[in-house]
Protein backbone atom coordinates (compact mmCIF):
# COMPACT_ATOMS: atom_id res chain seq x y z
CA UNK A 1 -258.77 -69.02 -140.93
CA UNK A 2 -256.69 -66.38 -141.55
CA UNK A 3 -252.64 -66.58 -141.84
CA UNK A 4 -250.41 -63.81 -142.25
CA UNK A 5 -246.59 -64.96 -143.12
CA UNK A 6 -243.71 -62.10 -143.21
CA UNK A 7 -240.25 -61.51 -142.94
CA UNK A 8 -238.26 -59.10 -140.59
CA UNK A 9 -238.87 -56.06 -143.10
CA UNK A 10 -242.39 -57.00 -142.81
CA UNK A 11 -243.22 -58.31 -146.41
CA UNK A 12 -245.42 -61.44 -147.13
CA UNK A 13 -248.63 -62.40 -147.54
CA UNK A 14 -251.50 -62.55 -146.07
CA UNK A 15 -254.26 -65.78 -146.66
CA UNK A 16 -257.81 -66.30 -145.80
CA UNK A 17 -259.23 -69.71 -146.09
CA UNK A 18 -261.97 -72.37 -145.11
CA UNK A 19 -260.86 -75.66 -143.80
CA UNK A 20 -261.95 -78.67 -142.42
CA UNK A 21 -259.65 -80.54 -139.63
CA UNK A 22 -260.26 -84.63 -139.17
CA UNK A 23 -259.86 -86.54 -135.92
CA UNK A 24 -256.32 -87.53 -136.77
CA UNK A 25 -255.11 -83.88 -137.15
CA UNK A 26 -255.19 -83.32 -141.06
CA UNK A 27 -256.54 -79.93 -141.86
CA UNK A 28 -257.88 -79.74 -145.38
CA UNK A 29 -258.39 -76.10 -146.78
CA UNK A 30 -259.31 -74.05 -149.33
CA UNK A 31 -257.90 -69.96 -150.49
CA UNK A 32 -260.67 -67.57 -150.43
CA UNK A 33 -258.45 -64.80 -150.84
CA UNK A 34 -255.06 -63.60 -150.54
CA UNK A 35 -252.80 -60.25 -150.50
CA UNK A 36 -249.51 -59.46 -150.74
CA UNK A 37 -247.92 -57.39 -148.19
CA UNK A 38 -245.18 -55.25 -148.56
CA UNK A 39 -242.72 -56.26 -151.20
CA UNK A 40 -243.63 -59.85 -150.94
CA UNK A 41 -245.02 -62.41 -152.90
CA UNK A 42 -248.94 -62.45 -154.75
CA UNK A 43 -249.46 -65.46 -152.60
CA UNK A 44 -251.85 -68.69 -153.91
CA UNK A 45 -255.17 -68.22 -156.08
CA UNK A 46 -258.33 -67.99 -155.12
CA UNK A 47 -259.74 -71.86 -154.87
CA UNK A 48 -255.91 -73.18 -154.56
CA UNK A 49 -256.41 -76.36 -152.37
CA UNK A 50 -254.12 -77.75 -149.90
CA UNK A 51 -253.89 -79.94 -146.60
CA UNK A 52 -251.60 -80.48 -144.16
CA UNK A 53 -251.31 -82.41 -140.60
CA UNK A 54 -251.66 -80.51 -137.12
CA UNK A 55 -250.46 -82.06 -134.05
CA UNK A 56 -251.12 -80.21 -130.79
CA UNK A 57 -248.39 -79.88 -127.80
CA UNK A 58 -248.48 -78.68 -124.55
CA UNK A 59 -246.73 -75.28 -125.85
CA UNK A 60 -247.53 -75.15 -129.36
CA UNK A 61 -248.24 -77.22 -132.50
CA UNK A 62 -246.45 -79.14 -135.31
CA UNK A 63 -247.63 -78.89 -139.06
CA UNK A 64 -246.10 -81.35 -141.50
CA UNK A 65 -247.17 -83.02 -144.65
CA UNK A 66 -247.89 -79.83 -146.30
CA UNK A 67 -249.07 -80.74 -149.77
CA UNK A 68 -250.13 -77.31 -151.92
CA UNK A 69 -249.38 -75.87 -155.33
CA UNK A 70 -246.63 -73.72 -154.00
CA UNK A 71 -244.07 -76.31 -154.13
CA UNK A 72 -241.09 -76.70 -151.78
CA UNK A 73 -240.53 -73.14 -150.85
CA UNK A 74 -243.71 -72.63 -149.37
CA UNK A 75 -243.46 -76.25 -147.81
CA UNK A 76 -240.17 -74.97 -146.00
CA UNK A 77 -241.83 -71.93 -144.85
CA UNK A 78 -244.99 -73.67 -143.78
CA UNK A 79 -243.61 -76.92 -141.75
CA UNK A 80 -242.14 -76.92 -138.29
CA UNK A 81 -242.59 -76.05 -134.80
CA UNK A 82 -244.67 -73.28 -133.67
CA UNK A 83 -244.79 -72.27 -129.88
CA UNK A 84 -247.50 -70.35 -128.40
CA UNK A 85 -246.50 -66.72 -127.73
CA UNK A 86 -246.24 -65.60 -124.28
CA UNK A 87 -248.45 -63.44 -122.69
């Protein structure tokens, strides 16, 4: 998997990582690597753990329960409502 997470100027970071996703929606990953873009931040270590739960919708998904080393902040930026793009 591979998540890239910026603001309007374009500066954030970029994460690749393994996971595993159960029948009941919680993903459970692992950083393999991760790189700052822009003027953002370093982003989590190589090895950092972290989960969270995935439910599906008809036009997009929900993640909640983040739990990760990078605290609240990345929690805010993480959880909510994402709605598929249109074509």
């Amino acid at each position: 998997m591979s998540v890239v997470i910026v603001n309007g100027s374009g500066d954030g970071v970029g994460v690749d990582a393994t996971f595993t996703i159960d029948k009941d929606g919680l993903l459970k990953g692992t950083v393999e690597k991760s790189e700052k873009k822009g003027n953002g931040g370093d982003g989590p270590p190589k090895g950092d753990k972290f989960s969270f739960k995935v439910e599906t919708k008809k036009d997009g998904l929900v993640i909640k329960d983040l739990e990760s080393n990078g605290g609240e902040e990345v929690k805010q930026l993480v959880e909510g409502e994402y709605k598929k793009k249109a074509k």
